[in-house]
C-alpha atoms as a PDB file:
ATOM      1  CA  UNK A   1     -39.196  46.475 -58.921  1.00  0.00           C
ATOM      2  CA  UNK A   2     -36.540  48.078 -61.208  1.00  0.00           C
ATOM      3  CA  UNK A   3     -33.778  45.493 -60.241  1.00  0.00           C
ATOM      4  CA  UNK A   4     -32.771  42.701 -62.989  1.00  0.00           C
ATOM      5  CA  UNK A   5     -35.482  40.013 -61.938  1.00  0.00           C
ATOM      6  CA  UNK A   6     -33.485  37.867 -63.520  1.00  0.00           C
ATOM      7  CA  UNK A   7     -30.299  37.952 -61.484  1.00  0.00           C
ATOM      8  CA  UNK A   8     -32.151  38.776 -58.308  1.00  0.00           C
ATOM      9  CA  UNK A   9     -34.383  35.697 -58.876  1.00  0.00           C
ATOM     10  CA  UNK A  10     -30.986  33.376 -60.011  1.00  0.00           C
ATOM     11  CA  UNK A  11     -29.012  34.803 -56.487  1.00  0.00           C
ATOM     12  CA  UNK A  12     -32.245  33.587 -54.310  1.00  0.00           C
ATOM     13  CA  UNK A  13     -32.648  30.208 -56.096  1.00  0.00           C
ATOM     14  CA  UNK A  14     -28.911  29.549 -55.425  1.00  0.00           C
ATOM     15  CA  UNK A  15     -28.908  30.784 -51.554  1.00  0.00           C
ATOM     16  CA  UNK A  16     -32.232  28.531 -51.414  1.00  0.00           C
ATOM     17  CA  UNK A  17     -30.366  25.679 -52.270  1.00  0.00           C
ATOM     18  CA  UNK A  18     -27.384  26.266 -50.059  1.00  0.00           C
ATOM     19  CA  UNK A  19     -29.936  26.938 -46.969  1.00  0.00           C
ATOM     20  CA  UNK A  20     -31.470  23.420 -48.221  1.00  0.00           C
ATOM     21  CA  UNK A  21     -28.233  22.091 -48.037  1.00  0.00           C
ATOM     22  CA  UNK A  22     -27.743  23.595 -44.362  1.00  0.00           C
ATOM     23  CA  UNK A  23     -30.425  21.899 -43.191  1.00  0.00           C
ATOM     24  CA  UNK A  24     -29.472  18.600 -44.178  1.00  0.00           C
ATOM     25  CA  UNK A  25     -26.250  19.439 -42.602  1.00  0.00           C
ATOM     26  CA  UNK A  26     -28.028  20.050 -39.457  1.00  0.00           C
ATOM     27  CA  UNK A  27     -30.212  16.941 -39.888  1.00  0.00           C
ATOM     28  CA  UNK A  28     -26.894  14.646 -40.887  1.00  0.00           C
ATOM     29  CA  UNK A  29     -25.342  16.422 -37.604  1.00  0.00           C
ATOM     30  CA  UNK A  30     -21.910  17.648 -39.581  1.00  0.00           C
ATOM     31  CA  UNK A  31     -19.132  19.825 -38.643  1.00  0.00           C
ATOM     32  CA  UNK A  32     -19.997  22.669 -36.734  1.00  0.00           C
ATOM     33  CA  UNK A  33     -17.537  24.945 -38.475  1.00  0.00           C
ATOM     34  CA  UNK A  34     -18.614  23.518 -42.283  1.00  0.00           C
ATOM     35  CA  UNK A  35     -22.326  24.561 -41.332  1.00  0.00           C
ATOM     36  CA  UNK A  36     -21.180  27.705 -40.015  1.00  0.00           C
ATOM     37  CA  UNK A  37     -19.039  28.265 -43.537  1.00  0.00           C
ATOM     38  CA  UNK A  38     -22.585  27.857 -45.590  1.00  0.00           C
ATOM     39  CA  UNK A  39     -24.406  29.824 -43.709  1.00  0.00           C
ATOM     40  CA  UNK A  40     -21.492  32.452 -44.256  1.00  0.00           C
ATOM     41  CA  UNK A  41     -21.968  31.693 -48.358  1.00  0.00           C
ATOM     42  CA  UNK A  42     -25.707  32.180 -47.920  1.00  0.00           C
ATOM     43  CA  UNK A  43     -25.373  35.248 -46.261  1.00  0.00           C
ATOM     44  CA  UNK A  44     -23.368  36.810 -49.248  1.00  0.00           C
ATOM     45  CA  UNK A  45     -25.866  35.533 -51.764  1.00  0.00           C
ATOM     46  CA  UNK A  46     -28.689  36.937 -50.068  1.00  0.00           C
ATOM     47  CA  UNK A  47     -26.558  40.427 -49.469  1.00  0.00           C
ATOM     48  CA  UNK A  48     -25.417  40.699 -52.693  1.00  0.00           C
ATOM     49  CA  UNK A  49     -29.174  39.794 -53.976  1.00  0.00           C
ATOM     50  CA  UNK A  50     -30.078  42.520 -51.552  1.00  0.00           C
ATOM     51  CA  UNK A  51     -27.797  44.913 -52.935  1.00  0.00           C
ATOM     52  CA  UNK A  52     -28.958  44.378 -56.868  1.00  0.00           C
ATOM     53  CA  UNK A  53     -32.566  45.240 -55.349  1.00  0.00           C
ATOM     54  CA  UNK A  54     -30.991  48.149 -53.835  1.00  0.00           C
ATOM     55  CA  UNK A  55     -29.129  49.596 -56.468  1.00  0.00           C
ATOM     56  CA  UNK A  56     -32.501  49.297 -58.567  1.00  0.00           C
ATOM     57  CA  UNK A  57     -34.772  51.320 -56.260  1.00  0.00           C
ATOM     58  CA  UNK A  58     -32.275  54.220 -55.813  1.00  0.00           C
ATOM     59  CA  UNK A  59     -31.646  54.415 -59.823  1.00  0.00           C
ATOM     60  CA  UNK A  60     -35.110  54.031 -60.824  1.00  0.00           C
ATOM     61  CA  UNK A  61     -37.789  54.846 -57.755  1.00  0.00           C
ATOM     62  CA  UNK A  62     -35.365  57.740 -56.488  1.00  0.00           C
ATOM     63  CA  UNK A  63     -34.188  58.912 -59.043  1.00  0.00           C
ATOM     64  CA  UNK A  64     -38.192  59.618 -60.626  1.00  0.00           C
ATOM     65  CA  UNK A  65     -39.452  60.673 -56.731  1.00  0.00           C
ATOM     66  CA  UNK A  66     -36.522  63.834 -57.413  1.00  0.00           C
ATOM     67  CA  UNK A  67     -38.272  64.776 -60.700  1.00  0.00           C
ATOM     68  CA  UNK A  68     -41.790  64.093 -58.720  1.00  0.00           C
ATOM     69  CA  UNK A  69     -40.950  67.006 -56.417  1.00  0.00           C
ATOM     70  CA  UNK A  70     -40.194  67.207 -52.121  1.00  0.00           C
ATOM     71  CA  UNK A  71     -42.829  65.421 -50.736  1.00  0.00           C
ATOM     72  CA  UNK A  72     -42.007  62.243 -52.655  1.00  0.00           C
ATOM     73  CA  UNK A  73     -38.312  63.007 -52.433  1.00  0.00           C
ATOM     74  CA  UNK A  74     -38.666  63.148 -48.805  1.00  0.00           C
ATOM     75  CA  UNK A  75     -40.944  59.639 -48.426  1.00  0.00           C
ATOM     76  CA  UNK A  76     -37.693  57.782 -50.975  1.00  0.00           C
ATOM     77  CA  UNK A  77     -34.996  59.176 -48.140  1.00  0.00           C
ATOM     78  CA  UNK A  78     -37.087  57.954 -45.449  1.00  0.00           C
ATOM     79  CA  UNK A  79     -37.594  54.507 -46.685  1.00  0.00           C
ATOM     80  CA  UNK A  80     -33.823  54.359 -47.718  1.00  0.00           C
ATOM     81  CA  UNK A  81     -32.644  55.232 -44.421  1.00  0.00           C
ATOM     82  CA  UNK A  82     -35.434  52.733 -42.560  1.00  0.00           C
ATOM     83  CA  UNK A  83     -33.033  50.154 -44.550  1.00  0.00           C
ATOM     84  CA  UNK A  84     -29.832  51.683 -43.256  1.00  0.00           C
ATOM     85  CA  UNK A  85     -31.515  51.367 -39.541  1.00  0.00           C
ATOM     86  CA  UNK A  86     -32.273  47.835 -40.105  1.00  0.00           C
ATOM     87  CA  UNK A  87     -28.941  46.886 -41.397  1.00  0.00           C
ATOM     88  CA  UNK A  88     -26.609  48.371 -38.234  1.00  0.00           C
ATOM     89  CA  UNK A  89     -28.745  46.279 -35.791  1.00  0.00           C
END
């Protein structure tokens, strides 16, 4: 993984411990809306960790797959748009 671990691994810890938090929300039966408004904060945690991971495959796998030559060129834009797929579902 090219990504800095160390700000992927500090965004998952923190949308861990809201999604802890969410449960006990559940559990403690709050406000609708409030849980609804965590699970909106977790979402951008986990996006944003998403998009550090991201940002380190294209600028370090892709970037060495176009020095590699086509075939491995080729397998980097397939796997990058397999993630684009899964995103607009």
């Amino acid at each position: 993984m090219r990504a800095n671990k160390e700000k992927v691994t500090k965004l998952l810890r923190t949308a861990r411990g809201q999604i802890d938090g969410i449960i006990r929300m559940v559990e403690a039966d709050q406000y609708c809306i409030d849980i609804v408004n965590q699970l909106l904060a977790s979402d951008a945690i986990l996006k944003k960790a998403m998009k550090e991971v991201m940002h380190g495959h294209i600028t370090g796998c892709v970037s060495d797959a176009f020095s590699a030559g086509k075939e491995e060129q080729e397998e980097k834009i397939n796997e990058i748009i397999g993630v684009f797929d899964k995103l607009s579902r």
